[in-house]
N, C-alpha and C. Protein backbone atom coordinates (compact mmCIF):
# COMPACT_ATOMS: atom_id res chain seq x y z
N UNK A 1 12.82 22.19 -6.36
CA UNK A 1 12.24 21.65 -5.15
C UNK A 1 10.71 21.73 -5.21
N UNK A 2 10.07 22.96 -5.53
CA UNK A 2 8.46 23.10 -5.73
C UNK A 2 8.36 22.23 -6.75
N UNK A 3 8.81 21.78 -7.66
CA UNK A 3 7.88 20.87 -8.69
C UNK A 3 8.55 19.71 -8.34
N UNK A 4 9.18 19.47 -7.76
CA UNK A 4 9.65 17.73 -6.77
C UNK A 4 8.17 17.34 -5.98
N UNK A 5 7.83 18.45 -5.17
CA UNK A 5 6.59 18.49 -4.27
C UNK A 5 5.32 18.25 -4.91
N UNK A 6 4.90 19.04 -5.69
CA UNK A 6 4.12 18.97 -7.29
C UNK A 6 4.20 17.63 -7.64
N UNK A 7 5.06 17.05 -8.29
CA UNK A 7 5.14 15.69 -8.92
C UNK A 7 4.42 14.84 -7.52
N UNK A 8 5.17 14.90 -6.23
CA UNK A 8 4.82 13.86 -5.48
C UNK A 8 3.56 14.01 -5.29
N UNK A 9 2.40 14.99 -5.17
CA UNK A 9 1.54 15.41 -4.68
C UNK A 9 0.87 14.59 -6.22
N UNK A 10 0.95 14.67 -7.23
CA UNK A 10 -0.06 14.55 -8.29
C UNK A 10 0.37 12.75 -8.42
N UNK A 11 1.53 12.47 -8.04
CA UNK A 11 1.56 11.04 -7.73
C UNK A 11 0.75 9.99 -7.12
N UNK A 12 0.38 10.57 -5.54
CA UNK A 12 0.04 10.18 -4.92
C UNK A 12 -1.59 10.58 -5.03
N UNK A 13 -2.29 11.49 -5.42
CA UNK A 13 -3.34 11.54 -6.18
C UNK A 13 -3.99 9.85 -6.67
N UNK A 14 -2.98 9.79 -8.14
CA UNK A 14 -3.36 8.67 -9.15
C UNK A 14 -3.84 7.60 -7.59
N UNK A 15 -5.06 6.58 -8.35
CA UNK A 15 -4.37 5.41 -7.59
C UNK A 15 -3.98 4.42 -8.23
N UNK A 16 -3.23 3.51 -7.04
CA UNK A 16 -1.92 2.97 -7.79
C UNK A 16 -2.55 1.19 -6.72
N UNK A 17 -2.61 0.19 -8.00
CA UNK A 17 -2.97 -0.50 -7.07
C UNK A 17 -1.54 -1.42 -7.61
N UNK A 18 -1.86 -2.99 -6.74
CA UNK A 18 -1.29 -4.18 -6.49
C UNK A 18 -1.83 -5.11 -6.15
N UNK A 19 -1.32 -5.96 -6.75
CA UNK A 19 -1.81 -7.84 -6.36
C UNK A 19 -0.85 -7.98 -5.27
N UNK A 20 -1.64 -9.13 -4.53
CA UNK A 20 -0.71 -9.31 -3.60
C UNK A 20 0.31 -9.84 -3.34
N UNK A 21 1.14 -10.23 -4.57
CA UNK A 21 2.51 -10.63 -4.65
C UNK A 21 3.34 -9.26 -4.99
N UNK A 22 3.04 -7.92 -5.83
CA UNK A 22 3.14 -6.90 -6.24
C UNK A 22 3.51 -6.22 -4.79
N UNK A 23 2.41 -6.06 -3.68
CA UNK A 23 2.05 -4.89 -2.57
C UNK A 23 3.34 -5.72 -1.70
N UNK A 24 3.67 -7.21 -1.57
CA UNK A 24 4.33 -7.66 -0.61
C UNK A 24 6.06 -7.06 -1.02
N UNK A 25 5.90 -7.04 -2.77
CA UNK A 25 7.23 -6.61 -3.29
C UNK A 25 7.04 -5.22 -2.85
N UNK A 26 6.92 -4.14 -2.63
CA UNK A 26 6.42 -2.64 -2.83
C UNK A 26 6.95 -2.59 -1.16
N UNK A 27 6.38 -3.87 -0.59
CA UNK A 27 6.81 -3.42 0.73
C UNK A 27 8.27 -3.71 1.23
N UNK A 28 8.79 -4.86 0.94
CA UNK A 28 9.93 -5.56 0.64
C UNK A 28 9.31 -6.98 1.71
N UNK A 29 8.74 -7.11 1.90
CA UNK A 29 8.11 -8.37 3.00
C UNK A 29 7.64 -9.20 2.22
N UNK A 30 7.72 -11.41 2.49
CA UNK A 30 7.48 -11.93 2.22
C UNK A 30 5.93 -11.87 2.10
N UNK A 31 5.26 -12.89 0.83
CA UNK A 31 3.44 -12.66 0.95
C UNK A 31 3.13 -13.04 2.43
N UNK A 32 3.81 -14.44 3.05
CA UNK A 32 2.70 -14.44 4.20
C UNK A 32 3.59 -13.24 5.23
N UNK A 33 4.22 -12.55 5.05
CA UNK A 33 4.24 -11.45 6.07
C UNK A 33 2.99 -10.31 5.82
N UNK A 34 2.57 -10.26 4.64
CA UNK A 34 1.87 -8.86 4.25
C UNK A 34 0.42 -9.66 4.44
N UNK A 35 0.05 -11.01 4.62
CA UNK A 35 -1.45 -11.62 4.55
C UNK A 35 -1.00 -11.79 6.10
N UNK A 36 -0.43 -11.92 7.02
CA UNK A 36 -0.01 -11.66 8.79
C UNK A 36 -0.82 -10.44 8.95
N UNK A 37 0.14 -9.62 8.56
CA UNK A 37 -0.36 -7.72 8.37
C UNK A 37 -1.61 -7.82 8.59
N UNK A 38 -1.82 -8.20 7.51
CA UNK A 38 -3.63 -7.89 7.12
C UNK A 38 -4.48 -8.50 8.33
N UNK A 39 -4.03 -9.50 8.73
CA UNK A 39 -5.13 -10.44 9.52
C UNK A 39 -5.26 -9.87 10.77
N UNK A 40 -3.67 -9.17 11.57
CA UNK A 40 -3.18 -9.19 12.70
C UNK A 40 -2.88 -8.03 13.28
N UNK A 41 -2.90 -6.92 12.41
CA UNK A 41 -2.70 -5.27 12.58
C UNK A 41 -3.71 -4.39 12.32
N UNK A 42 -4.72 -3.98 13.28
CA UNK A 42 -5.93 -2.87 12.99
C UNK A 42 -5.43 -1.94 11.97
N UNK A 43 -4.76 -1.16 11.77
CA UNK A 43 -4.00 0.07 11.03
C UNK A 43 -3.47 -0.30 10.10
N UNK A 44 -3.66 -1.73 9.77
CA UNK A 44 -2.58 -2.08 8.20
C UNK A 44 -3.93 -1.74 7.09
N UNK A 45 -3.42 -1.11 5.98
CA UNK A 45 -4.46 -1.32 4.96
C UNK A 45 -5.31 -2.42 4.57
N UNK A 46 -6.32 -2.10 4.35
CA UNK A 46 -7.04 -3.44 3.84
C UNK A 46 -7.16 -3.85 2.48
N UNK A 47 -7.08 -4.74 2.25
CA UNK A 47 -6.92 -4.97 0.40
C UNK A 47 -8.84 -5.09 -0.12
N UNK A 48 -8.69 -4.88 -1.27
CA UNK A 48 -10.12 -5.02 -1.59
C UNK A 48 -9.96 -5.81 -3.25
N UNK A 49 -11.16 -6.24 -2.97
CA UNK A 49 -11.60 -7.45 -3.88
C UNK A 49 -12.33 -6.86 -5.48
N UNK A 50 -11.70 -7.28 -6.50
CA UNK A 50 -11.94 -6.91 -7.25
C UNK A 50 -12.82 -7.86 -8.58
N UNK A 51 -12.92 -8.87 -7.57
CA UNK A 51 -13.25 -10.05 -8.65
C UNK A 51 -13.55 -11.22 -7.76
N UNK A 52 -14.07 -12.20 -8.21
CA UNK A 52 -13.57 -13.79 -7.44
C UNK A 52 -12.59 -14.14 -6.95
N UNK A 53 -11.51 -13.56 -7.91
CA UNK A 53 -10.48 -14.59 -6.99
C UNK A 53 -9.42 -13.28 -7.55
N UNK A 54 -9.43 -12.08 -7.40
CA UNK A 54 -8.70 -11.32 -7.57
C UNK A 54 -8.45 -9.81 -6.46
N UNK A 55 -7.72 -9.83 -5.83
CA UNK A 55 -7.64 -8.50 -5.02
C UNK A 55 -5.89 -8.24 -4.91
N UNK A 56 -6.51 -6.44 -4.57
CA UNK A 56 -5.21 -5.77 -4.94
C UNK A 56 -5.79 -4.96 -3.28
N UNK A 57 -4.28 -4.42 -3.35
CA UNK A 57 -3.35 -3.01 -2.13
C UNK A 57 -3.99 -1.45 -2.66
N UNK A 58 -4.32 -0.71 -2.22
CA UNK A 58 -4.16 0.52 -2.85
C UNK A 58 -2.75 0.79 -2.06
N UNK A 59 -1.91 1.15 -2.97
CA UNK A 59 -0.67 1.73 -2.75
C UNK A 59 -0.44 3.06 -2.04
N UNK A 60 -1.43 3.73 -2.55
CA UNK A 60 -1.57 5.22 -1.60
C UNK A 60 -1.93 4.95 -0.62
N UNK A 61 -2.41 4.11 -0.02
CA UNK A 61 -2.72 3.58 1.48
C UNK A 61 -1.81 3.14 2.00
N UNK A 62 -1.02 2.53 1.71
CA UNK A 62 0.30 1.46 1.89
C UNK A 62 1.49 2.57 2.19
N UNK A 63 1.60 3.88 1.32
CA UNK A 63 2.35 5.06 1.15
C UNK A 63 1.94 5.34 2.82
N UNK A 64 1.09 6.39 2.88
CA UNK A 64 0.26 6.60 4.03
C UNK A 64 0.72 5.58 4.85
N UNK A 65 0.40 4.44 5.67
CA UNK A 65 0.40 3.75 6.64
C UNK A 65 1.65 3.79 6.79
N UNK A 66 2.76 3.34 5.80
CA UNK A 66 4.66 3.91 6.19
C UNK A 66 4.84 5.10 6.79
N UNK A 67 4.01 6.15 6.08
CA UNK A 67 4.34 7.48 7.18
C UNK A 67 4.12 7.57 8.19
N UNK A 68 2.80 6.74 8.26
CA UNK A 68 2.57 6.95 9.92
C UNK A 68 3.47 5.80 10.78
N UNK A 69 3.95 4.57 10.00
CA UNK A 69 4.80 3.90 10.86
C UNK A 69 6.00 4.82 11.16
N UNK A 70 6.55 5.80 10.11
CA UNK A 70 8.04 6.56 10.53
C UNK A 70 7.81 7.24 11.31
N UNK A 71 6.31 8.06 11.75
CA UNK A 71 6.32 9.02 12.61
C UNK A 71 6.26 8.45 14.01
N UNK A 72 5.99 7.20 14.40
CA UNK A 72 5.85 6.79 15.39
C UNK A 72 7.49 6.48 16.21
């Protein structure tokens, strides 16, 4: 059980990104549900731009924002 906790903890450390066909799979939601998200929910993660025409999810954010949706 302590190194279950361990693993998750050094998991969630790394970051873990996604494109946005990737973050919409991760979430199980269609893309225009997760580009909705983004536009239409203060508290949804924001994606960031990594290029011209390239942006990704940080996943540890995405992790995070589910917890706080379960705790609600």
């Amino acid at each position: 059980m302590k190194q279950a906790v361990s693993d998750e903890l050094a998991r969630r450390k790394e970051r873990r990104y996604a494109r946005p066909t990737g973050a919409a799979q991760y979430l199980g939601v269609s893309l225009a549900t997760l580009w909705r998200w983004n536009a239409e929910r203060d508290d949804f993660p924001r994606p960031r731009k990594i290029g011209p025409r390239a942006t990704v999810w940080d996943l540890n954010e995405i992790d995070a924002w589910l917890d706080a949706q379960q705790a609600k």
